[in-house]
PDB file of N, CA and C in Angstrom:
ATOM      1  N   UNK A   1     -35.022  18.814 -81.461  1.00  0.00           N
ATOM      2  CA  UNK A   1     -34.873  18.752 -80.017  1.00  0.00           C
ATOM      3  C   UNK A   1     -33.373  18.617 -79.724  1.00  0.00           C
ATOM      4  N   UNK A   2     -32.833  19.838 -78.872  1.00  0.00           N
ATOM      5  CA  UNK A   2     -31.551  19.431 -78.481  1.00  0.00           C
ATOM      6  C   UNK A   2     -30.980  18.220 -77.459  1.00  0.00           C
ATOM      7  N   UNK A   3     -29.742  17.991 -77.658  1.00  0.00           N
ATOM      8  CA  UNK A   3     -29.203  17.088 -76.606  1.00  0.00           C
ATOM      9  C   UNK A   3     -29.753  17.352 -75.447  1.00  0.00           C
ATOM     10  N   UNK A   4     -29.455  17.794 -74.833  1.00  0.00           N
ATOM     11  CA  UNK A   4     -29.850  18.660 -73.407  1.00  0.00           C
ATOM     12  C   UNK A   4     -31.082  18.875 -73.237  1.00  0.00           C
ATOM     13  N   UNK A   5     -31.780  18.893 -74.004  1.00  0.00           N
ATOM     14  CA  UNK A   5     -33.116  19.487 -73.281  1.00  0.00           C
ATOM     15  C   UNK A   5     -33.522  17.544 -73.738  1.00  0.00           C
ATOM     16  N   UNK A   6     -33.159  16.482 -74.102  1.00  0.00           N
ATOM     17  CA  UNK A   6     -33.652  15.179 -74.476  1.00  0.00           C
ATOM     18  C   UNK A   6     -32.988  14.508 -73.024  1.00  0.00           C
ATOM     19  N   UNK A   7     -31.996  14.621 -72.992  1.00  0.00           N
ATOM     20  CA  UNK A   7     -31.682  14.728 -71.487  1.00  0.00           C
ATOM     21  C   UNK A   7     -32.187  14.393 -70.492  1.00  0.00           C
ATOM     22  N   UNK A   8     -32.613  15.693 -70.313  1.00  0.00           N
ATOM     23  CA  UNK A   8     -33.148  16.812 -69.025  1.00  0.00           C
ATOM     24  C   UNK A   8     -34.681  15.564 -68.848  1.00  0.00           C
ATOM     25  N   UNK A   9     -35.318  15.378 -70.281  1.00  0.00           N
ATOM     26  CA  UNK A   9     -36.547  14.982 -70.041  1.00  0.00           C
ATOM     27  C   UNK A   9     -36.619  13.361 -69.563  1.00  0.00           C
ATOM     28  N   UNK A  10     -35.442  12.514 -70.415  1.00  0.00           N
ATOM     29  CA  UNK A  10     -35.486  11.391 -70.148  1.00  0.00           C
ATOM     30  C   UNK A  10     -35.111  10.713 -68.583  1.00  0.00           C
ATOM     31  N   UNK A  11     -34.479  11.782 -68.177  1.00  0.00           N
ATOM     32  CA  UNK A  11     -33.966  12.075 -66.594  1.00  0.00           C
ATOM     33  C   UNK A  11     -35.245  11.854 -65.836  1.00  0.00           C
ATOM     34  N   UNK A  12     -36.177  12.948 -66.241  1.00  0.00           N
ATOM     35  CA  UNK A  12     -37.271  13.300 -65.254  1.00  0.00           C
ATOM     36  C   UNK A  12     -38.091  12.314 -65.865  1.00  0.00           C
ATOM     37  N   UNK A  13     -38.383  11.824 -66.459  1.00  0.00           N
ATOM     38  CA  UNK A  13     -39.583  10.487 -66.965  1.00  0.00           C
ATOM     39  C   UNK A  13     -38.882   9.448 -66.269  1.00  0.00           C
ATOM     40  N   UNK A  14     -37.481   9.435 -65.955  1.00  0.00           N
ATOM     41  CA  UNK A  14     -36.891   7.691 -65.187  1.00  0.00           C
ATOM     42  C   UNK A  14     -37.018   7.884 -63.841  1.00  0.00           C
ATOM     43  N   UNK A  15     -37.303   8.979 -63.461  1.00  0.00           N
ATOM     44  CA  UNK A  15     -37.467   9.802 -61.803  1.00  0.00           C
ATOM     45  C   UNK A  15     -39.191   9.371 -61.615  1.00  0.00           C
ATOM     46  N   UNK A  16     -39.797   9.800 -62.387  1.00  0.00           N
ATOM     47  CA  UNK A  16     -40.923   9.622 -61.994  1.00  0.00           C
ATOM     48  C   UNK A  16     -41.382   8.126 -62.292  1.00  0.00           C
ATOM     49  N   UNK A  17     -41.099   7.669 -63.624  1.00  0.00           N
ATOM     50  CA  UNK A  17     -41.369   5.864 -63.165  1.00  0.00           C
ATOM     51  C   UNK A  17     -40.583   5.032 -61.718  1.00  0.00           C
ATOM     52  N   UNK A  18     -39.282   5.310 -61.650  1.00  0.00           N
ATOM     53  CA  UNK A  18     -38.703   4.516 -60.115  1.00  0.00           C
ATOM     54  C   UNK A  18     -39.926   5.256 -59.470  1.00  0.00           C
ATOM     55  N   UNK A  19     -39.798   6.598 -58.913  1.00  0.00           N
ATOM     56  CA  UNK A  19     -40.883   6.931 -57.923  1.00  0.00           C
ATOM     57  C   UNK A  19     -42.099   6.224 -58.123  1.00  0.00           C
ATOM     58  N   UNK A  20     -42.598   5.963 -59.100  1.00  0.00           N
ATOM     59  CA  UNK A  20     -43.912   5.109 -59.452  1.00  0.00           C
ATOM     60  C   UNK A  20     -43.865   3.633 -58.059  1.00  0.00           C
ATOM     61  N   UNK A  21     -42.829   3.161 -59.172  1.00  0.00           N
ATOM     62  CA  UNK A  21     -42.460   1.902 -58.567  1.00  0.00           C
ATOM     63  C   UNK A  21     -42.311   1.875 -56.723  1.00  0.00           C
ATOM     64  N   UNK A  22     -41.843   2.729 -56.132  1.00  0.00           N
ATOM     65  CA  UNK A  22     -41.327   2.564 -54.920  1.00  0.00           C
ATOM     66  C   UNK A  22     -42.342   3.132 -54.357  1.00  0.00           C
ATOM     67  N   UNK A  23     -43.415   3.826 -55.008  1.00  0.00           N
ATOM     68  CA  UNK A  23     -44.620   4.216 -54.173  1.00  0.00           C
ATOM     69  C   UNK A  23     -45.315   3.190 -54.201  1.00  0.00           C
ATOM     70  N   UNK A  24     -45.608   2.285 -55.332  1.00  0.00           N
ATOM     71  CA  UNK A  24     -46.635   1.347 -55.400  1.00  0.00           C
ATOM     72  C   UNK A  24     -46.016  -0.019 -53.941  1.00  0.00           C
ATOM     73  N   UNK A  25     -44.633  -0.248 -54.723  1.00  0.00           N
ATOM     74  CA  UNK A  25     -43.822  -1.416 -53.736  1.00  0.00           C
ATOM     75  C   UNK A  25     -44.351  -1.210 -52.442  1.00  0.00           C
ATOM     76  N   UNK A  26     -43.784   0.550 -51.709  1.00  0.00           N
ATOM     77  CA  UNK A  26     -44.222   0.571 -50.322  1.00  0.00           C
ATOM     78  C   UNK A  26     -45.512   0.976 -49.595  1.00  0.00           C
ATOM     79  N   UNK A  27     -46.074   1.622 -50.474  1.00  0.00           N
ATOM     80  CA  UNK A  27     -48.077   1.461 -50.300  1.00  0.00           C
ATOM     81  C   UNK A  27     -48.886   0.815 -50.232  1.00  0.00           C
ATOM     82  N   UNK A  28     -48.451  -0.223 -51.320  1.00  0.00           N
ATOM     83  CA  UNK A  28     -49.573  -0.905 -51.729  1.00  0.00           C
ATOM     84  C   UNK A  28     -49.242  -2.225 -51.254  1.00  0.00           C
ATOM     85  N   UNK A  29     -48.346  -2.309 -51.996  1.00  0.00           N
ATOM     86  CA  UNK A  29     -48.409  -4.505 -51.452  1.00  0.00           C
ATOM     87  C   UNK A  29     -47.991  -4.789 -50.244  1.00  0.00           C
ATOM     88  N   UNK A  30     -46.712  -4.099 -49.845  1.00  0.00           N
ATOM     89  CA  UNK A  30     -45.938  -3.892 -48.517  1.00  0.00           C
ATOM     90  C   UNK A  30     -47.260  -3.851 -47.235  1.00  0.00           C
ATOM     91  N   UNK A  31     -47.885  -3.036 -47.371  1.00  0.00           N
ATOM     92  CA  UNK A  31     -48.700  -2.874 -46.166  1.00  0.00           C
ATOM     93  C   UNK A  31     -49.988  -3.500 -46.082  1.00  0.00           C
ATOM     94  N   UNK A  32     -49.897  -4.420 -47.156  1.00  0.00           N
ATOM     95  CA  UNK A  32     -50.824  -5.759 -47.284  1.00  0.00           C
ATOM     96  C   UNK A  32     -50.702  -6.210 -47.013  1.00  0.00           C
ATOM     97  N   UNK A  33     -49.245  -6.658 -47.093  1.00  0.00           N
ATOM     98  CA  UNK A  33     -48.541  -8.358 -46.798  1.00  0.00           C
ATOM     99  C   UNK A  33     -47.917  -8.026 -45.176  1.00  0.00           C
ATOM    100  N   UNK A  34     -48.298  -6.606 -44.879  1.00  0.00           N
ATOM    101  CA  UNK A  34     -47.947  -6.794 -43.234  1.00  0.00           C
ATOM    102  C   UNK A  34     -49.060  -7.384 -42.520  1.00  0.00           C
ATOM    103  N   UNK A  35     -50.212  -7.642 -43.026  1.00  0.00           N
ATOM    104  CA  UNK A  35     -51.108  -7.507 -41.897  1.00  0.00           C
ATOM    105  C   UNK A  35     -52.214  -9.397 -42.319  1.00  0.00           C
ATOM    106  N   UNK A  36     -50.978  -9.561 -42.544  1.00  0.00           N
ATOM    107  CA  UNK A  36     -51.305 -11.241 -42.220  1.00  0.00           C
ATOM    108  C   UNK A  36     -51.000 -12.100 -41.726  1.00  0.00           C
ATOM    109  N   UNK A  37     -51.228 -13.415 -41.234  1.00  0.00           N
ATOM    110  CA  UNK A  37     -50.725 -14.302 -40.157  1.00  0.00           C
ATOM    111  C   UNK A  37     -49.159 -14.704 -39.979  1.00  0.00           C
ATOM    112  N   UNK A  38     -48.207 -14.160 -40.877  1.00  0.00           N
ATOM    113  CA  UNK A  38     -46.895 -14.476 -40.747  1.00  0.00           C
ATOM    114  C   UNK A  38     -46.227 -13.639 -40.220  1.00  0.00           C
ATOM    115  N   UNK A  39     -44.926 -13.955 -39.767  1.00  0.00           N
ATOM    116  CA  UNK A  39     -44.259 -13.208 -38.619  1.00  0.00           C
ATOM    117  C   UNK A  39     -43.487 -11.695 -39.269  1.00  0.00           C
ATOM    118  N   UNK A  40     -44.085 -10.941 -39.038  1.00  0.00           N
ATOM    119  CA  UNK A  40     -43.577  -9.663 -39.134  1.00  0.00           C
ATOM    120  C   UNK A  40     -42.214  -9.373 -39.433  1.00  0.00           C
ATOM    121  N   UNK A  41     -41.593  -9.857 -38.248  1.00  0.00           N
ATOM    122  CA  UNK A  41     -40.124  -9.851 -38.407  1.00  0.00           C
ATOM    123  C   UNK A  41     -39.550 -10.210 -39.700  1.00  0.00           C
ATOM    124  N   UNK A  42     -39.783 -11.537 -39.896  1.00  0.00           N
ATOM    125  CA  UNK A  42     -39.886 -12.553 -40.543  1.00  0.00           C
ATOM    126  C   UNK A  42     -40.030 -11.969 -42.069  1.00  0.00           C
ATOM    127  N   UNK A  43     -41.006 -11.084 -42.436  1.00  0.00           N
ATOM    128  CA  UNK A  43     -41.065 -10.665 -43.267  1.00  0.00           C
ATOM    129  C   UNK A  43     -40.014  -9.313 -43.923  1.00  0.00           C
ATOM    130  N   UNK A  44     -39.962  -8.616 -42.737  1.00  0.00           N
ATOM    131  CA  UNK A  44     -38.918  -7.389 -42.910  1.00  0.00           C
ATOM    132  C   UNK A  44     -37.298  -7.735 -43.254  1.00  0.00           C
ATOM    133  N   UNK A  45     -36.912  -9.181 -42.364  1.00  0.00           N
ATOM    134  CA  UNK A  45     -35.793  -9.881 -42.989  1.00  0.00           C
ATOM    135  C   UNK A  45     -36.030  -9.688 -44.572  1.00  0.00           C
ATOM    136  N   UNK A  46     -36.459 -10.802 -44.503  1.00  0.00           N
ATOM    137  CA  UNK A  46     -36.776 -10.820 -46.585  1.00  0.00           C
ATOM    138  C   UNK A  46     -36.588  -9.873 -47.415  1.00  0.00           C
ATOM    139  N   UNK A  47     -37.147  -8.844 -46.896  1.00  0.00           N
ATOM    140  CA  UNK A  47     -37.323  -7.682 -47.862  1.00  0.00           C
ATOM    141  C   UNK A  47     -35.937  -7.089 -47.754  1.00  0.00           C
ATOM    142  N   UNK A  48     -35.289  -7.035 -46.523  1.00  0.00           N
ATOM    143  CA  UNK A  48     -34.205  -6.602 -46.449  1.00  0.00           C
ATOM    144  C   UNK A  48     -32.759  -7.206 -47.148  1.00  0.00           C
ATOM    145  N   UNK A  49     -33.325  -8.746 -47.059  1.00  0.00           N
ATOM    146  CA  UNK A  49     -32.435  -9.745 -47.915  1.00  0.00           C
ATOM    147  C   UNK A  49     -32.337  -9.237 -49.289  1.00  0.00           C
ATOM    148  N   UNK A  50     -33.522  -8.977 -49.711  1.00  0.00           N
ATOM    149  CA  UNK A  50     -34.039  -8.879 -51.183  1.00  0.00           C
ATOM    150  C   UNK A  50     -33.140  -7.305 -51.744  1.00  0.00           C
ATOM    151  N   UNK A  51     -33.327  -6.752 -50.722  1.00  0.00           N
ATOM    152  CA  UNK A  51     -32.898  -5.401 -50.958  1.00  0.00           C
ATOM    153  C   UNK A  51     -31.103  -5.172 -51.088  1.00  0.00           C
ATOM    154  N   UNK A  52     -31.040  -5.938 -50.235  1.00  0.00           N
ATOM    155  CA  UNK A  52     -29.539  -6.325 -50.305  1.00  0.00           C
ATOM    156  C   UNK A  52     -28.909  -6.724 -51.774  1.00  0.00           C
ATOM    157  N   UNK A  53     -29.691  -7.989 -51.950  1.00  0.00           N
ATOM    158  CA  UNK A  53     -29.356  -9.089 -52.803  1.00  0.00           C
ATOM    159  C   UNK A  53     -28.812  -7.708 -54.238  1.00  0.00           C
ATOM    160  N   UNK A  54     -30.131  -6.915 -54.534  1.00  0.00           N
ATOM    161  CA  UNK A  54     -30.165  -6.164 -55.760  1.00  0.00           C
ATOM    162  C   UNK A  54     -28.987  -4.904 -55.825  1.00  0.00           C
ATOM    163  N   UNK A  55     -29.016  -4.700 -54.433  1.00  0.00           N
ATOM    164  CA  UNK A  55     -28.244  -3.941 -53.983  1.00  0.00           C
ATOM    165  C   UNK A  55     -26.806  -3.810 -54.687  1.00  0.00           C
ATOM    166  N   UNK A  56     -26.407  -5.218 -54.441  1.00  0.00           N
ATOM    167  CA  UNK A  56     -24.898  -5.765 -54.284  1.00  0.00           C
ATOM    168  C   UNK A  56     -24.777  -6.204 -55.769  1.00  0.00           C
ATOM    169  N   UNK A  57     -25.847  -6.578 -56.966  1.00  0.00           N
ATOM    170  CA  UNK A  57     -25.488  -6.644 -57.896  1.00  0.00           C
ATOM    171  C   UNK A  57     -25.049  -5.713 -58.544  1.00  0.00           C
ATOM    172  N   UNK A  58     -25.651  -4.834 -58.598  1.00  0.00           N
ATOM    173  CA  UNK A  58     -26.185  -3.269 -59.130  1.00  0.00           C
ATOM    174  C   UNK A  58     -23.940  -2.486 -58.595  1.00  0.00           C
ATOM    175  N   UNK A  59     -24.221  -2.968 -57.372  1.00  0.00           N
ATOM    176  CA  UNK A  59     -22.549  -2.432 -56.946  1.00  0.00           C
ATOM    177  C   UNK A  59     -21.781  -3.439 -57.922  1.00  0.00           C
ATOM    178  N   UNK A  60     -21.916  -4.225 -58.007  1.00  0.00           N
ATOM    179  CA  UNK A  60     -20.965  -5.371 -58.413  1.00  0.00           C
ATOM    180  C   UNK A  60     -20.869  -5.089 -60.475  1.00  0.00           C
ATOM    181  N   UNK A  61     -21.948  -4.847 -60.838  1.00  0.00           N
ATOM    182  CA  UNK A  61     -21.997  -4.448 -62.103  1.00  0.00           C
ATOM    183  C   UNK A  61     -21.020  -3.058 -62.121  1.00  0.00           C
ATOM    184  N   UNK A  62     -21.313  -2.209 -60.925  1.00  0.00           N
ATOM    185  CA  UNK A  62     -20.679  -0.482 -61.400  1.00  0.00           C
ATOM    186  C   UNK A  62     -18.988  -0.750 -61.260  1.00  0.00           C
ATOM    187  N   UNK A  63     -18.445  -2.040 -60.125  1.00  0.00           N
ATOM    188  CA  UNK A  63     -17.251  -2.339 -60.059  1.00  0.00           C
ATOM    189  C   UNK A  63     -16.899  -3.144 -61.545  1.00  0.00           C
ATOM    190  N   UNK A  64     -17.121  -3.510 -61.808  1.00  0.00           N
ATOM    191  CA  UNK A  64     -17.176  -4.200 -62.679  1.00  0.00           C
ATOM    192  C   UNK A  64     -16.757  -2.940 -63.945  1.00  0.00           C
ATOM    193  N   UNK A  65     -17.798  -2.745 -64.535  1.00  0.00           N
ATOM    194  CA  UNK A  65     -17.816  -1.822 -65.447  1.00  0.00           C
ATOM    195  C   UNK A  65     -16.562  -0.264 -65.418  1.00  0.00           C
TER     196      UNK A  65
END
């Protein structure tokens, strides 16, 4: 198996697990945990915190590196 074509594949297998992940994150649990007695808002903060939080490491590692 060449470089390139080992590549090409390990590319598209890390494409389709994140996609995994971010379908399940925003399908499944996300629109569970909207539709219960806590404040909506309230919740979209968080996630947005959260999103941030990973965000800024992920930058902070590529500055870094």
């Amino acid at each position: 198996m060449d470089a390139q074509y080992k590549e090409g594949l390990i590319i598209s297998l890390s494409a389709l697990a994140a996609g995994t992940f971010i379908y399940v994150t925003f399908f499944e649990v996300i629109a569970t945990e909207r539709v219960n007695e806590y404040s909506n808002l309230a919740q979209l903060a968080a996630i947005i915190a959260g999103f941030s939080t990973v965000a800024a490491f992920q930058l902070i590692e590529i500055i870094i590196d």
